[in-house]
C-alpha atoms as a PDB file:
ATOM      1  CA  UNK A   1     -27.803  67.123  23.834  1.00  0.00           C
ATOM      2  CA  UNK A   2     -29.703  67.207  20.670  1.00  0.00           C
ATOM      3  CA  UNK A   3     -29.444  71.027  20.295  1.00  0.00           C
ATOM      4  CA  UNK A   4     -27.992  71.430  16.590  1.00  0.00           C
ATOM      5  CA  UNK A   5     -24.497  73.331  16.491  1.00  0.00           C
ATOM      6  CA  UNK A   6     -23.278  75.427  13.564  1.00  0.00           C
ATOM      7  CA  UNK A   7     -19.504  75.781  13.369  1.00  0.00           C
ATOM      8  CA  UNK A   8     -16.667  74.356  15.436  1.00  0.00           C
ATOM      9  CA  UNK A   9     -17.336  75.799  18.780  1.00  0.00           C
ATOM     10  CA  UNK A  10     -18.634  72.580  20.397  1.00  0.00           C
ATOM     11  CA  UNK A  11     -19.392  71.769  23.672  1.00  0.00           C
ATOM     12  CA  UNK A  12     -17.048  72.653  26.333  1.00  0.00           C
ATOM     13  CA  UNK A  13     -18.044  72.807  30.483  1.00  0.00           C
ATOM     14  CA  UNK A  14     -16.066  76.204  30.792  1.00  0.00           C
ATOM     15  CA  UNK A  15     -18.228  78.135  28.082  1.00  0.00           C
ATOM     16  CA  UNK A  16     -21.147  80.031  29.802  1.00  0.00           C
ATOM     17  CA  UNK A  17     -21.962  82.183  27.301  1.00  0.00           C
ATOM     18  CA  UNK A  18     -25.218  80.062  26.371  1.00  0.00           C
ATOM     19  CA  UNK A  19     -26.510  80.533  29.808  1.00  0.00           C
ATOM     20  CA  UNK A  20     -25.634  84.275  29.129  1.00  0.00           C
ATOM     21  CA  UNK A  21     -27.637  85.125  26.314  1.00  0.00           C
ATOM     22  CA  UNK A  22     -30.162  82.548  27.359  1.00  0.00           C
ATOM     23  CA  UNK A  23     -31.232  84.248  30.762  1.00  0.00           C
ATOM     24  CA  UNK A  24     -30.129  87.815  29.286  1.00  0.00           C
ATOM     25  CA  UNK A  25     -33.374  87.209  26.660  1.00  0.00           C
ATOM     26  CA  UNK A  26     -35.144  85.398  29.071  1.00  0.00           C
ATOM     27  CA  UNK A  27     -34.825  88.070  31.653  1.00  0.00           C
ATOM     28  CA  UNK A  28     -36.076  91.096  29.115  1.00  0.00           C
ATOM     29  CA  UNK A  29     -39.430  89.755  28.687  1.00  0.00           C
ATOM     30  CA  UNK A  30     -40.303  88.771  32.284  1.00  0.00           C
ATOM     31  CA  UNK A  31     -42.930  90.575  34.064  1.00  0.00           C
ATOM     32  CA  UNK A  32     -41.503  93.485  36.864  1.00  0.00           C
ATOM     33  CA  UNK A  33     -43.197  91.045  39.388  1.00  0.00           C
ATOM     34  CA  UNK A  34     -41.519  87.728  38.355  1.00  0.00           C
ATOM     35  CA  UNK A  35     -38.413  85.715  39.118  1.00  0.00           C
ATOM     36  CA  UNK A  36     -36.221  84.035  36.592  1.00  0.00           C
ATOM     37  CA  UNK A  37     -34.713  81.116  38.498  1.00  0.00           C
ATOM     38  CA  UNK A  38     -31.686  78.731  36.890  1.00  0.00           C
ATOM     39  CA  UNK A  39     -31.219  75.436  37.427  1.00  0.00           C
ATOM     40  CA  UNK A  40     -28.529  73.291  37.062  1.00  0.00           C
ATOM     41  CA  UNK A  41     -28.315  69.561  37.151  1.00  0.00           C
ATOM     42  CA  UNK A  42     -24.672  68.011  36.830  1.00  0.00           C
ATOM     43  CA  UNK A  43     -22.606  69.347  34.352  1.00  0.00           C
ATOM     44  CA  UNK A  44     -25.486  72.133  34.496  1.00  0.00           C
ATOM     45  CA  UNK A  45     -25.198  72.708  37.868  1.00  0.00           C
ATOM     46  CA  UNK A  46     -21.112  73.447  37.214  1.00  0.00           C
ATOM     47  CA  UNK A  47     -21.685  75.850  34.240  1.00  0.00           C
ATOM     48  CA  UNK A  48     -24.549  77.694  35.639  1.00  0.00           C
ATOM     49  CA  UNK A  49     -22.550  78.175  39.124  1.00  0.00           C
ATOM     50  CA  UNK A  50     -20.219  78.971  37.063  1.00  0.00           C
ATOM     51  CA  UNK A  51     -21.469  82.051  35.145  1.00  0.00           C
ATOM     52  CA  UNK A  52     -23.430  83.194  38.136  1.00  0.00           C
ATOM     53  CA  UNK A  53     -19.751  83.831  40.269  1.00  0.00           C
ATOM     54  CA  UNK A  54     -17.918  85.184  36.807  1.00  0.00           C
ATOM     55  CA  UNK A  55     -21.254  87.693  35.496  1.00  0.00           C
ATOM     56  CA  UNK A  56     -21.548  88.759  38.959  1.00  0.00           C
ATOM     57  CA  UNK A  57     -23.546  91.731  39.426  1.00  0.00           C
ATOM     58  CA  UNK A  58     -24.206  91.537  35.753  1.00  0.00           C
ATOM     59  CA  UNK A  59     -25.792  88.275  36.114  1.00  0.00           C
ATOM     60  CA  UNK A  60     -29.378  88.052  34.774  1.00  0.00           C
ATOM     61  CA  UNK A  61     -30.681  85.731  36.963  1.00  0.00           C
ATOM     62  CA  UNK A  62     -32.971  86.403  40.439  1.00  0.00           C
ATOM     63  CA  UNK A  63     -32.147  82.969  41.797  1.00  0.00           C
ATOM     64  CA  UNK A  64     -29.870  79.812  40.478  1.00  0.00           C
ATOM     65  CA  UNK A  65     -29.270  76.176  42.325  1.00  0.00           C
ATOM     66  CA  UNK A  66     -26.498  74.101  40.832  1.00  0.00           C
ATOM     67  CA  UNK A  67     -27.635  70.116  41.785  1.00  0.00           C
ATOM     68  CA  UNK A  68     -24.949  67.485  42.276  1.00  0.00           C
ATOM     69  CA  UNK A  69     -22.159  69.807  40.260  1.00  0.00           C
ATOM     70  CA  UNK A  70     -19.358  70.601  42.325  1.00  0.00           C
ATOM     71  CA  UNK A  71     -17.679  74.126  43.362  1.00  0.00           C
ATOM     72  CA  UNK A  72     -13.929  72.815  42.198  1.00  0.00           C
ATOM     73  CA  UNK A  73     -13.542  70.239  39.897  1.00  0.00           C
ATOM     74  CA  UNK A  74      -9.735  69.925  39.901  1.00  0.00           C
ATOM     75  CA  UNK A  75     -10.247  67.673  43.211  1.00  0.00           C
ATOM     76  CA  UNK A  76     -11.706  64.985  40.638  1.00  0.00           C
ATOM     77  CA  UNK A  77      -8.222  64.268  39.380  1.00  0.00           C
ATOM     78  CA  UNK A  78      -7.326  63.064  42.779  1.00  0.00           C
ATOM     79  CA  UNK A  79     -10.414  60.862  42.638  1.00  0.00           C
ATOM     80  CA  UNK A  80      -9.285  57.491  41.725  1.00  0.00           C
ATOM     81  CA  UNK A  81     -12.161  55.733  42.886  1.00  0.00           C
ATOM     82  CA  UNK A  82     -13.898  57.493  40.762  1.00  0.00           C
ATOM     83  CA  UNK A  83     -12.052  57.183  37.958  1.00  0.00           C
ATOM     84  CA  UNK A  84     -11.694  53.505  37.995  1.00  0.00           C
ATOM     85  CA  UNK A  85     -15.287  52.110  39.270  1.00  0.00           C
ATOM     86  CA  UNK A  86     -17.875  54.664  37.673  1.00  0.00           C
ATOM     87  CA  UNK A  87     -16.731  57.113  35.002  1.00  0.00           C
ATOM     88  CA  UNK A  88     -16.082  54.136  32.473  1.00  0.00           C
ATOM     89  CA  UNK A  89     -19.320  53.863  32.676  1.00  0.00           C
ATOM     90  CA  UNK A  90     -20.400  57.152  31.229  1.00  0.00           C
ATOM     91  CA  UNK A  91     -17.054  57.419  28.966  1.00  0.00           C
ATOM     92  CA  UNK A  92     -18.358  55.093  26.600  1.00  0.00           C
ATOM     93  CA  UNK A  93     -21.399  56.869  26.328  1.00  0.00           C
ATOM     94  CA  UNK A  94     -19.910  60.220  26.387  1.00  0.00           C
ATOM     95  CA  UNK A  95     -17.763  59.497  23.006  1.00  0.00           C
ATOM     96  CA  UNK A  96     -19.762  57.533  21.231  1.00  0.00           C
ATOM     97  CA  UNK A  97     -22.954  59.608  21.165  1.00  0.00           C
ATOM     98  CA  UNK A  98     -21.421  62.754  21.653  1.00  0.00           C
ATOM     99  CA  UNK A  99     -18.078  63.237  19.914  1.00  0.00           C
ATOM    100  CA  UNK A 100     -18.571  60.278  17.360  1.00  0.00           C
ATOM    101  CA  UNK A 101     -21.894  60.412  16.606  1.00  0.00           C
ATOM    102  CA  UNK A 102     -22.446  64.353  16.167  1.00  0.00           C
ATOM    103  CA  UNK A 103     -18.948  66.007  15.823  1.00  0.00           C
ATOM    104  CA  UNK A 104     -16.567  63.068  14.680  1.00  0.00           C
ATOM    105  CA  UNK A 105     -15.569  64.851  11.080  1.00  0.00           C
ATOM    106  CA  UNK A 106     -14.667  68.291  13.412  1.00  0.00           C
ATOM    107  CA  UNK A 107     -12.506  66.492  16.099  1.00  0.00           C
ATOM    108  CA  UNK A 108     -10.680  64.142  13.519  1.00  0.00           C
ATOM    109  CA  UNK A 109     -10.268  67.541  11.724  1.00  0.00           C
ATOM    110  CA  UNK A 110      -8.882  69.533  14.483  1.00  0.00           C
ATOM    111  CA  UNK A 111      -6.987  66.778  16.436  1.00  0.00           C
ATOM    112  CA  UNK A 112      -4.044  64.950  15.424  1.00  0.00           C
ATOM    113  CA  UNK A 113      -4.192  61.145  14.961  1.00  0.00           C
ATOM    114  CA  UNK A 114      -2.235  60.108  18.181  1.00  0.00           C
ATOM    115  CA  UNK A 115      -4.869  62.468  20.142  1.00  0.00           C
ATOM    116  CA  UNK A 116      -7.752  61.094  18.025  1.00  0.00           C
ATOM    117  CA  UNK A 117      -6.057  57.193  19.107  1.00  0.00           C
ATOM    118  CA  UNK A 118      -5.545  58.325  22.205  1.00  0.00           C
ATOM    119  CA  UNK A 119      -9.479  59.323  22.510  1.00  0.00           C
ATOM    120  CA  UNK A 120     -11.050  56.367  21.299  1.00  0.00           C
ATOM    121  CA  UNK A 121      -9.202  54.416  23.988  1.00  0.00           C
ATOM    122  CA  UNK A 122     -10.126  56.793  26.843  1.00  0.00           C
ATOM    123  CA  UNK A 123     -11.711  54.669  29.585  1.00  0.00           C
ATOM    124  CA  UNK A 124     -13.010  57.822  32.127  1.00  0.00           C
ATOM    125  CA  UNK A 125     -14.180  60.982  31.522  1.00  0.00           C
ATOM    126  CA  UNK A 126     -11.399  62.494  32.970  1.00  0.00           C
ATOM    127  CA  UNK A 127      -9.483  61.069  29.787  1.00  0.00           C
ATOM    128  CA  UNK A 128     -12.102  62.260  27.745  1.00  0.00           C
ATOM    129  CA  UNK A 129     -11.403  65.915  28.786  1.00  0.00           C
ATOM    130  CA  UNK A 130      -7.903  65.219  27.843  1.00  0.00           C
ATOM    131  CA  UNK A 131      -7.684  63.964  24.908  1.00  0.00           C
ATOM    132  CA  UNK A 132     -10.521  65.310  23.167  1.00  0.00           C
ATOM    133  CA  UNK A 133     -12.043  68.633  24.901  1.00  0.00           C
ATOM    134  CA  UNK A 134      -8.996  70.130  26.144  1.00  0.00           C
ATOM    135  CA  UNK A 135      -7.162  69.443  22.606  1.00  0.00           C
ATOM    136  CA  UNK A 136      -9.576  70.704  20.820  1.00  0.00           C
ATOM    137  CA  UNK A 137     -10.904  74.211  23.039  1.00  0.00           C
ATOM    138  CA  UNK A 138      -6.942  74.751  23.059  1.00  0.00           C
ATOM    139  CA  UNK A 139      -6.526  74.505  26.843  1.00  0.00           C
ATOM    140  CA  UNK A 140      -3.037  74.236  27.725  1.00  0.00           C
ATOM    141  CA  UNK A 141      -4.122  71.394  30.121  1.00  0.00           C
ATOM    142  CA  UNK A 142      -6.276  69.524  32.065  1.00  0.00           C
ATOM    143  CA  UNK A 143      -5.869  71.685  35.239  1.00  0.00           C
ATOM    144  CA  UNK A 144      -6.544  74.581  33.116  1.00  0.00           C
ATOM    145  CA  UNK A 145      -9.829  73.474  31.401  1.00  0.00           C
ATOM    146  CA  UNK A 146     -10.839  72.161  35.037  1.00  0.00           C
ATOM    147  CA  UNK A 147     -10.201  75.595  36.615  1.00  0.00           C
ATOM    148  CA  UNK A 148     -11.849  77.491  33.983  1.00  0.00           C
ATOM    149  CA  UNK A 149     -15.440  75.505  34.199  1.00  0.00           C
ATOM    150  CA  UNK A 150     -15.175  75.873  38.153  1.00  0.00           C
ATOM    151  CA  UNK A 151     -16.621  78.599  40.649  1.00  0.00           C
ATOM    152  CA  UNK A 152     -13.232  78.094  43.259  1.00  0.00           C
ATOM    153  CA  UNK A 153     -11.187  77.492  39.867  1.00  0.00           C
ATOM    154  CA  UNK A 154      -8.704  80.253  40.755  1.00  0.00           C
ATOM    155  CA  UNK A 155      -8.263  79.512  44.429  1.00  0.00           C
ATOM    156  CA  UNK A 156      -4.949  77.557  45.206  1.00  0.00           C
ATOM    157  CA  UNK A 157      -5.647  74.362  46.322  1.00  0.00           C
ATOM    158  CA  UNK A 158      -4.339  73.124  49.507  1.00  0.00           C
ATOM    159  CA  UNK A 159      -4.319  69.530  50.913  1.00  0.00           C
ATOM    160  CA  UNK A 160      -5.021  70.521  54.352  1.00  0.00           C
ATOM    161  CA  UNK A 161      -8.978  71.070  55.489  1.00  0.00           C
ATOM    162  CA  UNK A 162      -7.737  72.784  58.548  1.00  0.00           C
ATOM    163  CA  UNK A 163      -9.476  75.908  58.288  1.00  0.00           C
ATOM    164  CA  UNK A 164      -6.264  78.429  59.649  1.00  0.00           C
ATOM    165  CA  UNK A 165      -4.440  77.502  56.398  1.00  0.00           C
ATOM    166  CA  UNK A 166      -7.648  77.245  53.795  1.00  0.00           C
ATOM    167  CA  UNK A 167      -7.297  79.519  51.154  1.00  0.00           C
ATOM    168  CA  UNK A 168      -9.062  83.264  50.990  1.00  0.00           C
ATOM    169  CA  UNK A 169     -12.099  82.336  49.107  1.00  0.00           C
ATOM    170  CA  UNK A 170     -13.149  86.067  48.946  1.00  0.00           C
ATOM    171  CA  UNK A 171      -9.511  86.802  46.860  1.00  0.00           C
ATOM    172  CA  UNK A 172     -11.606  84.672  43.803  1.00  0.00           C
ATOM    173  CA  UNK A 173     -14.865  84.909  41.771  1.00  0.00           C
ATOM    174  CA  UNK A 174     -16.958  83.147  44.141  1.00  0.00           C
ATOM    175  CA  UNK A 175     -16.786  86.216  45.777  1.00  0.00           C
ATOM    176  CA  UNK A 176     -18.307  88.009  43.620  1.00  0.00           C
ATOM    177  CA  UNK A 177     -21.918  85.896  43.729  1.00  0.00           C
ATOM    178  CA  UNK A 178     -24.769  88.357  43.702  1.00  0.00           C
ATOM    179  CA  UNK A 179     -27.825  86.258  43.790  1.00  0.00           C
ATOM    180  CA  UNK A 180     -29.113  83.696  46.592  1.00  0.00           C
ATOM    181  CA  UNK A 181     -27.013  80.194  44.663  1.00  0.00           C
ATOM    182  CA  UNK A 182     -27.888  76.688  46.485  1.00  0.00           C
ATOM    183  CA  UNK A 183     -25.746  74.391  46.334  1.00  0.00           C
ATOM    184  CA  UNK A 184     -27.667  70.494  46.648  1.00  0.00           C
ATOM    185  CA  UNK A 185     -25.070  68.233  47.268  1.00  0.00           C
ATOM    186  CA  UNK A 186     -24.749  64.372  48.400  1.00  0.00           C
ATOM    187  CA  UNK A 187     -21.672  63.051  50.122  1.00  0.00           C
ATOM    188  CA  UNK A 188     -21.802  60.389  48.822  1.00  0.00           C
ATOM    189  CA  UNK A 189     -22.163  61.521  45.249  1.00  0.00           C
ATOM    190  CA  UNK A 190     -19.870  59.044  43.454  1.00  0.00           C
ATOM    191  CA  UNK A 191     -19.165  61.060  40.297  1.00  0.00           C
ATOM    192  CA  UNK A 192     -18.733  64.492  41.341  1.00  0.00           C
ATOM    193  CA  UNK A 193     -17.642  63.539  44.973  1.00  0.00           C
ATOM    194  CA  UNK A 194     -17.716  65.584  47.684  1.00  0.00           C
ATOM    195  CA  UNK A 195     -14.224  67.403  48.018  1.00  0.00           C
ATOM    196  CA  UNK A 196     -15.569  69.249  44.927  1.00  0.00           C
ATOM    197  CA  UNK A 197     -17.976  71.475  47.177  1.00  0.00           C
ATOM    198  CA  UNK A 198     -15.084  73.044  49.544  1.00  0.00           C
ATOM    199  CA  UNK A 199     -15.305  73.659  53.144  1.00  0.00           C
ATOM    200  CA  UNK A 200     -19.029  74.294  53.214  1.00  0.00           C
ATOM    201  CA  UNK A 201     -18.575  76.444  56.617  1.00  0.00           C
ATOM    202  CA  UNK A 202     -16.241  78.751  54.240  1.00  0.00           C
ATOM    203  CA  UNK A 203     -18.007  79.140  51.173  1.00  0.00           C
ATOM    204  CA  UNK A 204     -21.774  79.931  53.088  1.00  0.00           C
ATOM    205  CA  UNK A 205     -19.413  82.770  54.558  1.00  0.00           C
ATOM    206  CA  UNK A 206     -17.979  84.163  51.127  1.00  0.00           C
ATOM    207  CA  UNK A 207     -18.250  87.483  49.151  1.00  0.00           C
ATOM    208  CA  UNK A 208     -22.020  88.826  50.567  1.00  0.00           C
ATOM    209  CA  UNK A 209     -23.324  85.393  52.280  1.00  0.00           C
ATOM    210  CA  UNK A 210     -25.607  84.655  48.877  1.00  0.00           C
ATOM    211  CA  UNK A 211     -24.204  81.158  48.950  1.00  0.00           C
ATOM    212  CA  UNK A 212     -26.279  78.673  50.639  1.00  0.00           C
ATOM    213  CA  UNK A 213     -25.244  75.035  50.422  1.00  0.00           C
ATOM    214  CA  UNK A 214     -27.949  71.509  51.439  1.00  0.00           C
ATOM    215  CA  UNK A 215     -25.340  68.623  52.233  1.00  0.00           C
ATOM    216  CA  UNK A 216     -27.221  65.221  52.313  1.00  0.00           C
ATOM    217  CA  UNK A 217     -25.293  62.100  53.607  1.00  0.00           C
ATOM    218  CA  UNK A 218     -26.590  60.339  50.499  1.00  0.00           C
ATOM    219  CA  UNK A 219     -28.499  60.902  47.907  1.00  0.00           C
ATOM    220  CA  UNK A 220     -25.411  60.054  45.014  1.00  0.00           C
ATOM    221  CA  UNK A 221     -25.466  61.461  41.602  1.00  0.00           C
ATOM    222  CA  UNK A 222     -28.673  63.267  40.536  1.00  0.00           C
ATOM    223  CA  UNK A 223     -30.188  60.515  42.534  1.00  0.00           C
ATOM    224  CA  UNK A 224     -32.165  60.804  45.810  1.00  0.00           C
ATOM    225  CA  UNK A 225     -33.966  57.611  45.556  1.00  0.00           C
ATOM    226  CA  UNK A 226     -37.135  58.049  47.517  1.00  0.00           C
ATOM    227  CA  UNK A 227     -39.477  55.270  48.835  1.00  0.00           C
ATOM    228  CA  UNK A 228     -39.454  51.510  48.232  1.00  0.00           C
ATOM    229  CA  UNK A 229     -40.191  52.085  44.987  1.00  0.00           C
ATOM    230  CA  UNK A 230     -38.143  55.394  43.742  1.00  0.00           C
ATOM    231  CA  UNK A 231     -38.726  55.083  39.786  1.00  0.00           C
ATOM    232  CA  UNK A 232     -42.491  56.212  40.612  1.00  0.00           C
ATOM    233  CA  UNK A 233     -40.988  59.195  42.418  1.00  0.00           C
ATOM    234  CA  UNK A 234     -38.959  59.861  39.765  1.00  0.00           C
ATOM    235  CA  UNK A 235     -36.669  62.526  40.421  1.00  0.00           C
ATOM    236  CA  UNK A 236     -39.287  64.391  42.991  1.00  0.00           C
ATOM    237  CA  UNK A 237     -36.554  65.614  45.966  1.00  0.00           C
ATOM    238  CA  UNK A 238     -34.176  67.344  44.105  1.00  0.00           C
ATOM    239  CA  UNK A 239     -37.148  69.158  41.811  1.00  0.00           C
ATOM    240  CA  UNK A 240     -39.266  69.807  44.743  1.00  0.00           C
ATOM    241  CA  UNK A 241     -35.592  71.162  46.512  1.00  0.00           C
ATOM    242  CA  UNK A 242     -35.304  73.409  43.298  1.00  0.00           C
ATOM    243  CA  UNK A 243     -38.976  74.475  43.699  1.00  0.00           C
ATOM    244  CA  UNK A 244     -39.007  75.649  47.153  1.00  0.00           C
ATOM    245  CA  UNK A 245     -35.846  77.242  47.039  1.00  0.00           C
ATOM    246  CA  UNK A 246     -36.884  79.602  43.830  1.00  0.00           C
ATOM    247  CA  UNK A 247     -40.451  80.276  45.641  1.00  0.00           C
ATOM    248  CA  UNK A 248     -38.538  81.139  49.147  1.00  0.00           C
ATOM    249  CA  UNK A 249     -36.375  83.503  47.146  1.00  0.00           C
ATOM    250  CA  UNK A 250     -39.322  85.017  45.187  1.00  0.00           C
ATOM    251  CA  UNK A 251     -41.437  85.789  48.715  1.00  0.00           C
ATOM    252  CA  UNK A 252     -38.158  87.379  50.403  1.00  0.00           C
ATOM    253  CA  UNK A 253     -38.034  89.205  46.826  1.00  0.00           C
ATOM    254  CA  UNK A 254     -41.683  90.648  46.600  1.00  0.00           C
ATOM    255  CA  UNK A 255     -42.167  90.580  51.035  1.00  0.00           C
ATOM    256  CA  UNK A 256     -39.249  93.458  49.966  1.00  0.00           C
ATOM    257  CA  UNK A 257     -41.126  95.496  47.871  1.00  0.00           C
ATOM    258  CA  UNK A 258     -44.543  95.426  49.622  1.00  0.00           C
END
């Protein structure tokens, strides 16, 4: 978050161009032996899903895991719950230390004054989007921006989870996934909830079966409280997850070449 920015092209969750040119130089000077493993944790865990399905066989990572970030983010616009009783509490945050306090002068610059009003009184993050990164990226809408920063973002959503009418995951870019992706999930994530992920039994099954996806009943955002007293376990499961998962892949990768 502190990472200085030169011109206007601020932060937006659809942009994976960072993690692009990031792993791309990253990648060059690893050893022929090593693994170059991403990890995502929230809004990390969308982008770097993200540019894994759209670089596809391009992509210069061995390994990713995207942690508590969700496969389709329009289904948070049908999350009321969500949008009442927690994202308030990261709006406030959200705008004042991110749009006010580092890139006020470019957003009153580029928005208009009603959208700039209309900002300061957002109350969730899904208003946030609205009024502030979707104004001023230039999506046409919230939909749009919300499709663009997600792996099943050109799927057609359909209300039913019967699995005769869900939608032909392999006819969009999660298809085209070409490195073993994890997907750590809680159901009971409150923020990114759990219709985000899909229909898990659909998605291990897309494109060449590099999806893998760990479901925990609870666990809620970026949490996984362990013990009776989890702040001296800090955030242990979900980096130990991301561990083992990146030193499974590398055995399988160099059991390959023996």
């Amino acid at each position: 978050m502190d990472t200085p920015v030169v011109g206007w092209n601020v932060f937006h969750g659809a942009r994976i161009t960072d993690v692009e040119v990031s792993a791309e130089a990253v990648s060059k000077a690893k050893g022929p032996n090593q693994l170059l493993a991403g990890v995502g944790y929230s809004m990390g865990a969308i982008i770097i899903s993200n540019y894994v399905a759209r670089s596809g066989s391009g992509c210069h990572l061995d390994a990713a895991m995207a942690v508590s970030g969700g496969l389709d983010l329009r289904e948070m616009l049908k999350s009321t719950r969500s949008a009442r009783l927690w994202q308030p509490m990261l709006a406030q945050t959200l705008r004042d230390e991110f749009i006010i306090t580092k890139f006020d002068n470019r957003f009153r610059h580029r928005l208009s004054k009603e959208e700039y009003l209309k900002l300061m009184r957002s109350y969730s993050v899904s208003e946030i989007d609205k009024y502030a990164i979707v104004a001023y990226n230039g999506f046409d809408d919230l939909v749009h921006y919300y499709s663009s920063m997600s792996v099943m973002g050109d799927i057609e959503l359909l209300e039913s989870t019967n699995s005769s009418l869900a939608p032909d995951l392999n006819a969009g870019r999660i298809a085209n996934v070409s490195i073993p992706l994890c997907i750590l999930h809680a159901l009971d994530d409150p923020l990114t909830v759990w219709r985000t992920v899909g229909n898990p039994e659909i998605v291990v099954n897309t494109g060449s079966g590099f999806i893998m996806m760990v479901l925990t009943k609870s666990g809620g955002h970026v949490g996984w409280p362990l013990g009776l007293n989890p702040r001296s376990h800090g955030w242990k499961f979900m980096n130990d997850a991301a561990s083992s998962f990146a030193n499974s892949v590398d055995e399988a990768k160099n059991g390959e070449t023996r």
